[in-house]
Protein backbone atom coordinates (compact mmCIF):
# COMPACT_ATOMS: atom_id res chain seq x y z
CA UNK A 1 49.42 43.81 48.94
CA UNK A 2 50.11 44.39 45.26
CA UNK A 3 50.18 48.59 45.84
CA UNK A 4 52.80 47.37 48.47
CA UNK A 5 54.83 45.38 46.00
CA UNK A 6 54.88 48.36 43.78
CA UNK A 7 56.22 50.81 45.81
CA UNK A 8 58.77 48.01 46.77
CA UNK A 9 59.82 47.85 43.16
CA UNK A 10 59.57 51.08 42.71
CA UNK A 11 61.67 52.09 45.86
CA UNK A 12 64.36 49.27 44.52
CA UNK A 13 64.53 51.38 41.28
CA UNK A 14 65.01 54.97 41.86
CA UNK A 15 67.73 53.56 44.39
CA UNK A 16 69.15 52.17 41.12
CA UNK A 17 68.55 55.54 39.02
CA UNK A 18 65.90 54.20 37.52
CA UNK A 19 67.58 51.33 35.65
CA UNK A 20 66.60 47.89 35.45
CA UNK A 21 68.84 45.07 35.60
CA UNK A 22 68.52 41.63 33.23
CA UNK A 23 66.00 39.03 33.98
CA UNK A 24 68.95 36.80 34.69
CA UNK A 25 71.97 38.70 35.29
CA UNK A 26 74.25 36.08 34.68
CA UNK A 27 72.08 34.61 32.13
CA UNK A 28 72.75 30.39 33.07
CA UNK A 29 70.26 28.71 30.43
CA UNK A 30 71.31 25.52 30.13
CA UNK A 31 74.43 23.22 30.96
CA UNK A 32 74.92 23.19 27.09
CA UNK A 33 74.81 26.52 26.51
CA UNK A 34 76.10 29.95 28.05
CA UNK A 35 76.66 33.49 28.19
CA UNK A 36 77.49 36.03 30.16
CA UNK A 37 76.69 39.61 30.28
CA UNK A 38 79.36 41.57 31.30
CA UNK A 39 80.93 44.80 31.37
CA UNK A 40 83.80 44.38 28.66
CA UNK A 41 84.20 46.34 25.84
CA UNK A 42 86.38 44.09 23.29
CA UNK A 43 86.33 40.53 22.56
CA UNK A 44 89.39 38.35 22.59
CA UNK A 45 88.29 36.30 19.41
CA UNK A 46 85.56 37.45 16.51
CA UNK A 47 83.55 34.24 17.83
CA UNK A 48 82.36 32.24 20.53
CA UNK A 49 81.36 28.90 20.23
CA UNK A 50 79.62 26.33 22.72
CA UNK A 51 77.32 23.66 22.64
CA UNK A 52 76.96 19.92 23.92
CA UNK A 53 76.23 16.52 23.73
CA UNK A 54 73.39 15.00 26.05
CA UNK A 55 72.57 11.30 25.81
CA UNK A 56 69.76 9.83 27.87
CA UNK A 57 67.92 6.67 28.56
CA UNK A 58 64.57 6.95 30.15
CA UNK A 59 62.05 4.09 31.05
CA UNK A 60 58.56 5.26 31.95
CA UNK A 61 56.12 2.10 33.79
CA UNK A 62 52.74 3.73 35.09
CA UNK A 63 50.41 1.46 35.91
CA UNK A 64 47.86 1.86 32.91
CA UNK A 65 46.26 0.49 29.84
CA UNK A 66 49.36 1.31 28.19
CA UNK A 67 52.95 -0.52 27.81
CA UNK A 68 55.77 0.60 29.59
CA UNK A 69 58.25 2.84 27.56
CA UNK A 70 62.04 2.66 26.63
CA UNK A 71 63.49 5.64 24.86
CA UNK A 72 67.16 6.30 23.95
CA UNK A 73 67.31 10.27 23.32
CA UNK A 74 69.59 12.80 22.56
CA UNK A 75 70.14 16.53 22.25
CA UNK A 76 72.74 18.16 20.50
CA UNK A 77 72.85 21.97 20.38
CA UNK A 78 75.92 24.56 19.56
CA UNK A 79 75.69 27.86 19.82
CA UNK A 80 77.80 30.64 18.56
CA UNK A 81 78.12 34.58 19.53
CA UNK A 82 80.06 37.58 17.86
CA UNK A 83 80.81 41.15 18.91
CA UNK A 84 79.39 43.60 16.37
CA UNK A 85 81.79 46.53 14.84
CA UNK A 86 84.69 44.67 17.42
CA UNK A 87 82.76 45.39 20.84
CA UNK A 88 81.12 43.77 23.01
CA UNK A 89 78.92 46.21 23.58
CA UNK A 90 76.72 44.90 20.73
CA UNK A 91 76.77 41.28 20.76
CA UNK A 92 74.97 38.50 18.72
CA UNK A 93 73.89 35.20 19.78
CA UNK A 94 72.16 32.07 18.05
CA UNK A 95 71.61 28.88 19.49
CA UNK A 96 70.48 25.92 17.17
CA UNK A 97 69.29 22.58 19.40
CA UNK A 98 68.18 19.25 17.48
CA UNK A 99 66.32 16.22 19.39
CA UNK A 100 66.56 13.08 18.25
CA UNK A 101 65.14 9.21 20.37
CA UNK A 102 65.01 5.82 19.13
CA UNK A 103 62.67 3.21 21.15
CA UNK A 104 59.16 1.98 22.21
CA UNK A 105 57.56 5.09 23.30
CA UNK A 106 54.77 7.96 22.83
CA UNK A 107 57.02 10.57 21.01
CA UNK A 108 54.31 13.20 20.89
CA UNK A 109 55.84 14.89 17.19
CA UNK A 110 54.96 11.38 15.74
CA UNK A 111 52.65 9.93 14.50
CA UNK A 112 53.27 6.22 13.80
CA UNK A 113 52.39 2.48 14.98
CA UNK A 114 53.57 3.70 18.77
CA UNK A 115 51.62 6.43 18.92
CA UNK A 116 49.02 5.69 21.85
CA UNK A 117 50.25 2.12 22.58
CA UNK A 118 53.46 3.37 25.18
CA UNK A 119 54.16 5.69 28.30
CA UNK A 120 54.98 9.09 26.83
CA UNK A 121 58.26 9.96 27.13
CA UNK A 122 58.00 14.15 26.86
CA UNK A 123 61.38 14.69 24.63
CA UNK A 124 59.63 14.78 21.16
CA UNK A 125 62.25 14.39 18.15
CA UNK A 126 62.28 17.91 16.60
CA UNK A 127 64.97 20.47 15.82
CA UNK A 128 64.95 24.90 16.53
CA UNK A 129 66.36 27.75 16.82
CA UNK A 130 66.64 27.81 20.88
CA UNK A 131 68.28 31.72 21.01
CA UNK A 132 68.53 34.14 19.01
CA UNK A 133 69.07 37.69 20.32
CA UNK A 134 71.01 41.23 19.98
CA UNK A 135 72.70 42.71 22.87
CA UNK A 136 73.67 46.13 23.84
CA UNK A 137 74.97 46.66 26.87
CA UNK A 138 77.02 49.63 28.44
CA UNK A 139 78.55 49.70 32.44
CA UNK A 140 76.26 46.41 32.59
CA UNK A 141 73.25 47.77 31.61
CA UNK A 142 71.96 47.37 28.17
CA UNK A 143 68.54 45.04 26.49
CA UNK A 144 68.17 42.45 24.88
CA UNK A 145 65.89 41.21 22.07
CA UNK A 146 65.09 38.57 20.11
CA UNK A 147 64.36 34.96 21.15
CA UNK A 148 66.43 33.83 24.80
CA UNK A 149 66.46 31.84 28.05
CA UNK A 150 64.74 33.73 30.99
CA UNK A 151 65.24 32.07 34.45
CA UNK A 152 63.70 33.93 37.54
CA UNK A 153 64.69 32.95 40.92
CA UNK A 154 64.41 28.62 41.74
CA UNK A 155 62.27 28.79 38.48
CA UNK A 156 58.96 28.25 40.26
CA UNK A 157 56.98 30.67 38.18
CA UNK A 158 59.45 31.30 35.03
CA UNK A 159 62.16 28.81 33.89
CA UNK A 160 63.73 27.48 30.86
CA UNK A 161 62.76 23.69 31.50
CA UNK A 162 66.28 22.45 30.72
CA UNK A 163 65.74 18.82 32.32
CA UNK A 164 63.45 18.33 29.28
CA UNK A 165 65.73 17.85 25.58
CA UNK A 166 64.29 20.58 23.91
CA UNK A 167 64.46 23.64 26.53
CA UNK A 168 61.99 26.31 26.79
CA UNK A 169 62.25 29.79 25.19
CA UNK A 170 60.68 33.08 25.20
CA UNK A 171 60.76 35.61 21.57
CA UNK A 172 61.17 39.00 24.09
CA UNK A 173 62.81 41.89 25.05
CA UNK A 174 64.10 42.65 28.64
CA UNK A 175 65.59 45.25 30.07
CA UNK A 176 68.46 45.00 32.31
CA UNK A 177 71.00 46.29 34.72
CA UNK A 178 73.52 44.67 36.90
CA UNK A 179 75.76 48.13 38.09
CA UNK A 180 74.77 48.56 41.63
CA UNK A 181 76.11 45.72 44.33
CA UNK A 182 73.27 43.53 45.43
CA UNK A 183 70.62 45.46 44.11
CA UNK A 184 68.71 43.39 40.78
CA UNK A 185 65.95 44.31 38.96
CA UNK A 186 64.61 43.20 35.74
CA UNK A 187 61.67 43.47 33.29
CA UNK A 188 60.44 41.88 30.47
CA UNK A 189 58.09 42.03 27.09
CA UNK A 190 57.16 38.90 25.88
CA UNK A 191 55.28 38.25 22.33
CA UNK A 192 55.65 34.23 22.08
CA UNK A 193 56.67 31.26 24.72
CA UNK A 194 58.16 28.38 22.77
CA UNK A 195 57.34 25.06 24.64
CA UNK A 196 59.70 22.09 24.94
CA UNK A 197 57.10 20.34 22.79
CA UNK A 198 57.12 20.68 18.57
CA UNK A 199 54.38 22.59 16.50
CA UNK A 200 53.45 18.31 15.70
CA UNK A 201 53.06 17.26 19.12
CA UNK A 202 48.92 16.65 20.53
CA UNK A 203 49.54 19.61 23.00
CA UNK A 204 47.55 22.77 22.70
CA UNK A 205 50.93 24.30 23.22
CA UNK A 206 52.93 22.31 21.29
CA UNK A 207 54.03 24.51 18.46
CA UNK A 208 54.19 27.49 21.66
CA UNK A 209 51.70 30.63 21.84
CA UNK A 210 51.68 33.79 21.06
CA UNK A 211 51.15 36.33 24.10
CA UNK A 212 51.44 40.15 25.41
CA UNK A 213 52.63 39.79 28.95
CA UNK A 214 54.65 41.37 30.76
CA UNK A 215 57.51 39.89 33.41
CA UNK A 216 59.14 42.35 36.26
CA UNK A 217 60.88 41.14 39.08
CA UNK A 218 63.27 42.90 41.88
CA UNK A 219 65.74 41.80 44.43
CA UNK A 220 67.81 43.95 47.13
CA UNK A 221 70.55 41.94 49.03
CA UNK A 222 70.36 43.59 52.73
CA UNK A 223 72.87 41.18 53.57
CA UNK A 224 73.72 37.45 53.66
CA UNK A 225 71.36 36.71 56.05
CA UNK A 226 68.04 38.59 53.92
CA UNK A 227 67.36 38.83 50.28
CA UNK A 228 64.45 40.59 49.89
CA UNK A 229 62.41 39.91 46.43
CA UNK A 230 59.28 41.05 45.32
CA UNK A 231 57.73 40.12 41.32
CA UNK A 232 54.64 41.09 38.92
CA UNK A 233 53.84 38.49 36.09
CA UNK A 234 51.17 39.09 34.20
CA UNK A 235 50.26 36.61 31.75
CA UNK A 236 48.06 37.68 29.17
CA UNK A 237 44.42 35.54 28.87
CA UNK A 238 45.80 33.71 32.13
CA UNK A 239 46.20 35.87 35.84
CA UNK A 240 48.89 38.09 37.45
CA UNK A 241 50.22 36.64 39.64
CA UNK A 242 52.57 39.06 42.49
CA UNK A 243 53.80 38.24 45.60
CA UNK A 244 57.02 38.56 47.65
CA UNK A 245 59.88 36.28 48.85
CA UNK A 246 62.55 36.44 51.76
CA UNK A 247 65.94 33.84 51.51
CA UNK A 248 68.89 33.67 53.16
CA UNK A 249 71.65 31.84 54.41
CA UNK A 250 74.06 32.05 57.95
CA UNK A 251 76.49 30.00 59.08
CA UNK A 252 76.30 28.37 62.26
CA UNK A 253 79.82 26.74 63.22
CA UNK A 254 80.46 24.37 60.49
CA UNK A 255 76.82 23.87 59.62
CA UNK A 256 75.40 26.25 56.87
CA UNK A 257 71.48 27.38 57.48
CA UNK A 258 69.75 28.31 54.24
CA UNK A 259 66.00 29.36 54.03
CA UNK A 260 63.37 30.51 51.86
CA UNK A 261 59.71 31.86 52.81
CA UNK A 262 57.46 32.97 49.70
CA UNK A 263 54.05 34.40 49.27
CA UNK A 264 51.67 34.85 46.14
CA UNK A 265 48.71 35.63 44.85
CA UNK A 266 47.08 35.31 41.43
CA UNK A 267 43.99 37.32 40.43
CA UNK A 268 42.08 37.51 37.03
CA UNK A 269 44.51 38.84 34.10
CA UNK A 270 45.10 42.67 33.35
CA UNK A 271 45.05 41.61 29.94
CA UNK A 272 42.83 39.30 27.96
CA UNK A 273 40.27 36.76 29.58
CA UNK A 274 40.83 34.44 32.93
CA UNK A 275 39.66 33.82 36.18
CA UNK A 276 41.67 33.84 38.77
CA UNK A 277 41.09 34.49 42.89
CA UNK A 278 43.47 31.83 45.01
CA UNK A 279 47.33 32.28 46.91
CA UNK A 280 50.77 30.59 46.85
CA UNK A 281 52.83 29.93 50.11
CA UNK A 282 56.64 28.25 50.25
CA UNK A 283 58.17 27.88 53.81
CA UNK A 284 61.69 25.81 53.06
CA UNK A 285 64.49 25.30 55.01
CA UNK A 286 67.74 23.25 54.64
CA UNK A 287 70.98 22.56 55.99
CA UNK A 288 74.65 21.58 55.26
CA UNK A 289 77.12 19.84 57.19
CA UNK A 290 80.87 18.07 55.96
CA UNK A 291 79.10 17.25 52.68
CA UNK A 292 75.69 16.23 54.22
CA UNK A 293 72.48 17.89 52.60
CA UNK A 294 69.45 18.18 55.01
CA UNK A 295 65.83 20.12 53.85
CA UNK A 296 62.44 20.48 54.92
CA UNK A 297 59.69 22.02 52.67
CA UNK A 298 55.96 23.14 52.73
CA UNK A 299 54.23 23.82 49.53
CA UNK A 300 51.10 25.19 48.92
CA UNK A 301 49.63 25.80 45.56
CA UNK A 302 45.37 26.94 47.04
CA UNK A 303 42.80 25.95 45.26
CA UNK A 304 40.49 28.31 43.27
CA UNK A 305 36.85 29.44 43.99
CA UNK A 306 33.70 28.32 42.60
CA UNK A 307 34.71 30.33 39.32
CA UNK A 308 38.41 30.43 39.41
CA UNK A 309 41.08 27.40 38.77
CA UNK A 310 43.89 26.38 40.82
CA UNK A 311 47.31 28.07 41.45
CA UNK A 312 49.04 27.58 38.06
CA UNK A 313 52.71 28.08 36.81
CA UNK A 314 52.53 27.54 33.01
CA UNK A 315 56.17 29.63 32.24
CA UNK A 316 57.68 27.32 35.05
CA UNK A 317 60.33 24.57 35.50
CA UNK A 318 57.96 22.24 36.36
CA UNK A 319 59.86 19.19 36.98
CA UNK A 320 62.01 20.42 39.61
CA UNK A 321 59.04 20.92 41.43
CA UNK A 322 56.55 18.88 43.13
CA UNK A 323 57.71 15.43 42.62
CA UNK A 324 60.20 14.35 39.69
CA UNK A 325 57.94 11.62 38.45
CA UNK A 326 55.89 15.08 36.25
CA UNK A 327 52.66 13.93 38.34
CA UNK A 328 51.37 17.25 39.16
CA UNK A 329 53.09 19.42 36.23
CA UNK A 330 48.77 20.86 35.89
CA UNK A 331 47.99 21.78 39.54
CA UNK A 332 45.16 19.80 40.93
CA UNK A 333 41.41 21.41 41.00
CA UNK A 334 41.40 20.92 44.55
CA UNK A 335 44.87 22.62 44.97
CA UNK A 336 48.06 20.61 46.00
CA UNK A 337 49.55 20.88 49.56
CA UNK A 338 53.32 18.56 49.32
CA UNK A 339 55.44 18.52 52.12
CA UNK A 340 58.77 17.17 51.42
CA UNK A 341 61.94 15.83 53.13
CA UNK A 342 65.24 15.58 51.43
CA UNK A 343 68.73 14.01 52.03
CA UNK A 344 71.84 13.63 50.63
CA UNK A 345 75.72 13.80 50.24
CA UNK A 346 78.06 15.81 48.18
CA UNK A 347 81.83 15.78 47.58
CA UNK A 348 84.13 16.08 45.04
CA UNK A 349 85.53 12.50 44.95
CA UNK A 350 82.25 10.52 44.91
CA UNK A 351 79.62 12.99 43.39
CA UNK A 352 76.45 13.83 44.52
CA UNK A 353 73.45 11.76 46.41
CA UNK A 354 70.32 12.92 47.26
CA UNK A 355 66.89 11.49 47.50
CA UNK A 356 63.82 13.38 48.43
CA UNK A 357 60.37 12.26 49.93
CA UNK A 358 57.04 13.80 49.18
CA UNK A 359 53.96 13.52 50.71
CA UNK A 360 50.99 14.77 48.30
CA UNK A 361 47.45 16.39 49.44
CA UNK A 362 44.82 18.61 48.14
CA UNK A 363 44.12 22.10 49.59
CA UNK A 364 40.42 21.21 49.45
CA UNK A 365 38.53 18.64 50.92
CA UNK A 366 41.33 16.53 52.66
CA UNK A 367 41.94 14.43 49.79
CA UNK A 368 45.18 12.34 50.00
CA UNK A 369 47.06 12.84 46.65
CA UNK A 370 50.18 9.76 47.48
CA UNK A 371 53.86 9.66 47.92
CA UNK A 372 57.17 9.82 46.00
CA UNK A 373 60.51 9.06 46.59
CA UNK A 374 63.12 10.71 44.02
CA UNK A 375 66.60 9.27 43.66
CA UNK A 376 69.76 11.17 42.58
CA UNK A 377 73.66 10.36 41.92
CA UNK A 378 75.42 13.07 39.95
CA UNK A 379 78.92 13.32 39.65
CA UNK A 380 81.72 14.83 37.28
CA UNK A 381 83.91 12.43 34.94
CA UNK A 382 87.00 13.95 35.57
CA UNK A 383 88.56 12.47 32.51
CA UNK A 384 87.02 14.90 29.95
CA UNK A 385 85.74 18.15 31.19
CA UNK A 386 82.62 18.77 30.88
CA UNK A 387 81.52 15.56 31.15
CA UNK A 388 79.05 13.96 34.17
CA UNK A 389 76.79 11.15 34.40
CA UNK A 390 73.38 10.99 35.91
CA UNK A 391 71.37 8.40 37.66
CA UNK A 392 67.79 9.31 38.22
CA UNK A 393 64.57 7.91 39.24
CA UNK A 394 60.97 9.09 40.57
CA UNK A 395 58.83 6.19 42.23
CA UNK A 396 54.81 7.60 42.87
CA UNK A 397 52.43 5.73 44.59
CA UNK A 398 49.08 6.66 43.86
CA UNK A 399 46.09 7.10 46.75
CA UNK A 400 43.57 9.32 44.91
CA UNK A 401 44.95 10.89 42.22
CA UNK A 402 46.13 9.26 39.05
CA UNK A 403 48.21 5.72 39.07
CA UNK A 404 51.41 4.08 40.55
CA UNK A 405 54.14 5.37 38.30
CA UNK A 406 57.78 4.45 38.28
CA UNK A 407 60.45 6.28 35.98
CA UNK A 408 64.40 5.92 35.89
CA UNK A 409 66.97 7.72 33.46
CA UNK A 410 70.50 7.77 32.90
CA UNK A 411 72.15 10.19 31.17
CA UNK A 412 75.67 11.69 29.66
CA UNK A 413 76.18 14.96 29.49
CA UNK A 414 78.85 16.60 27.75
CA UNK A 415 79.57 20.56 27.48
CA UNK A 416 82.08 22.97 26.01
């Protein structure tokens, strides 16, 4: 399987010249901030500037020894790129996000009266440098290096965690190319992952990690109807994980048919110490029809051996997966099977609506995880672009795994 998936990615590159293509080609990091890579050689002004405003409520009530929590937070991030020697060629970029909450909750960066007595609310009060990079790029391909955003795919195994305040970031370098149509490939060196969490926080990551891994994913486009994507991640003192992915969409009349089917595997690390031996399936599909959302999805994260942990996706946007409500953001030991149903609505005039059932097991031993019921409204304000409000909530009920939870935020987001 894995020699497969190398001559894959190797067949995707010489049919590119050899070049490799940026690990997000359009680069979309976070509603507050971004760029674009692009093939233009002069800037219209000596600076860009963008940034945002996000204000959010969140209540936490899980049914434990501790008191519900109530936090007010906010982020506030601007960002601000330049040509170098009046191209754009060679670009800078630097991206400076604060966090800030008031409220009775766990912050995990403090360390005061609250601290153990509330819910945790994971947006810890803390300010960094999100991005900071050089680019070079020439007939779209170029590298970049320095500290940046890397999103890969729906974010299942790399992602920039932007739901949380404080988004995560990667200190890298990655290679890119985005010349030839429908053909993307990608590779990257990374030497630290900075966590949405603060070097204060009680996480073992908290203050991030350094690391030696390396990232390199490939896509070809055969048409709309078949993307064909195969990946290598190999985290250092963790596993490699590879596998290989097929999505698509068709139309059928006025209904539009959109599908994904994924495999992976994850074995013991190339580099540094792990144990590793289990797989990774996805089989979604969904549908679309005057406005009306439709999906079904099967996910299976297998559970390890006698000597070997669960399927694990520690670079990943966890949140958007399995279950809003951050129940299973550490896979179970016994693995996690979660089917899932979701509806909804979309249209310009009233927003977006869309709520999503899951059904939780284990891979081993038949074990009956519980359910969860996630909640959305989304919409654009048209009065000030840029602006939208969200309306959120994630309602668990526990069989055997962990307790009845129940979480609902609101939120304002502004960008420019």
């Amino acid at each position: 399987m894995r020699f497969f998936l190398y001559l894959l990615l190797l067949s995707l590159s010489l049919s590119a010249g050899g070049r490799i293509e940026s690990c997000t080609a359009e680069a979309k990091v976070s509603p507050s901030i971004s760029m674009k890579v692009d093939d233009k050689t002069e800037s219209a002004t000596p600076l860009e500037v963008d940034g945002g405003l996000r204000m959010r409520y969140t209540y936490v009530d899980a049914k434990n020894d501790l008191k519900s929590a109530s936090a007010l937070t906010g982020r506030v991030n601007l960002g601000v790129g330049a040509p170098l020697y009046g191209t754009r060629a060679l670009r800078a970029y630097v991206a400076l996000t604060g966090v800030f909450g008031v409220g009775r909750y766990w912050d995990l960066s403090r360390n005061d009266a609250d601290r153990g007595l509330y819910d945790v609310v994971a947006d810890p009060t803390q300010t960094r440098i999100t991005q900071a990079y050089l680019d070079y790029t020439s007939q779209k391909r170029g590298i970049r290096v320095g500290r940046q955003m890397i999103t890969l795919d729906n974010q299942r195994f790399v992602g920039s965690v932007d739901w949380r305040q404080m988004p995560q970031s990667f200190d890298a370098i990655s290679l890119f190319e985005d010349a030839i149509p429908h053909l993307h490939l990608s590779a990257a060196y990374l030497w630290r992952v900075n966590t949405v969490f603060d070097k204060e926080s009680l996480k073992r990551v908290g203050d991030g990690y350094g690391t030696q891994s390396i990232l390199l994913h490939g896509d070809y486009a055969l048409a709309p109807q078949l993307t064909i994507t195969a990946y290598d991640y190999m985290l250092e003192n963790f596993a490699d994980t590879y596998g290989i992915a097929l999505k698509g969409k068709s139309e059928l009349g006025k209904t539009m048919l959109a599908y994904r089917a994924e495999y992976a595997r994850q074995i013991d690390p190339t580099q540094g110490s792990g144990s590793a031996d289990t797989d990774y399936y996805l089989f979604h599909m969904g549908a679309t029809y005057s406005g009306m959302l439709f999906a079904l999805q099967y996910e299976r994260l297998g559970a390890g051996g006698l000597e070997s942990d669960a399927f694990q996706t520690p670079l990943a946007t966890l949140h958007a997966h399995n279950g809003w409500g951050d129940l299973f953001l550490k896979t179970p030991e016994t693995g996690l099977r979660d089917a899932s149903l979701t509806l909804g609505y979309k249209s310009k005039l009233f927003g977006l609506f869309k709520t999503v059932y899951h059904d939780f097991r284990s891979d081993r031993g038949s074990v009956r995880y519980g359910q969860e019921l996630d909640l959305l409204y989304k919409r654009k304000l048209e009065t000030v672009d840029g602006l939208s409000l969200w309306l959120k909530g994630a309602l668990y009920r526990a069989d055997r795994y962990k307790v009845d939870t129940s979480k609902f935020w609101v939120m304002v987001d502004y960008h420019f």
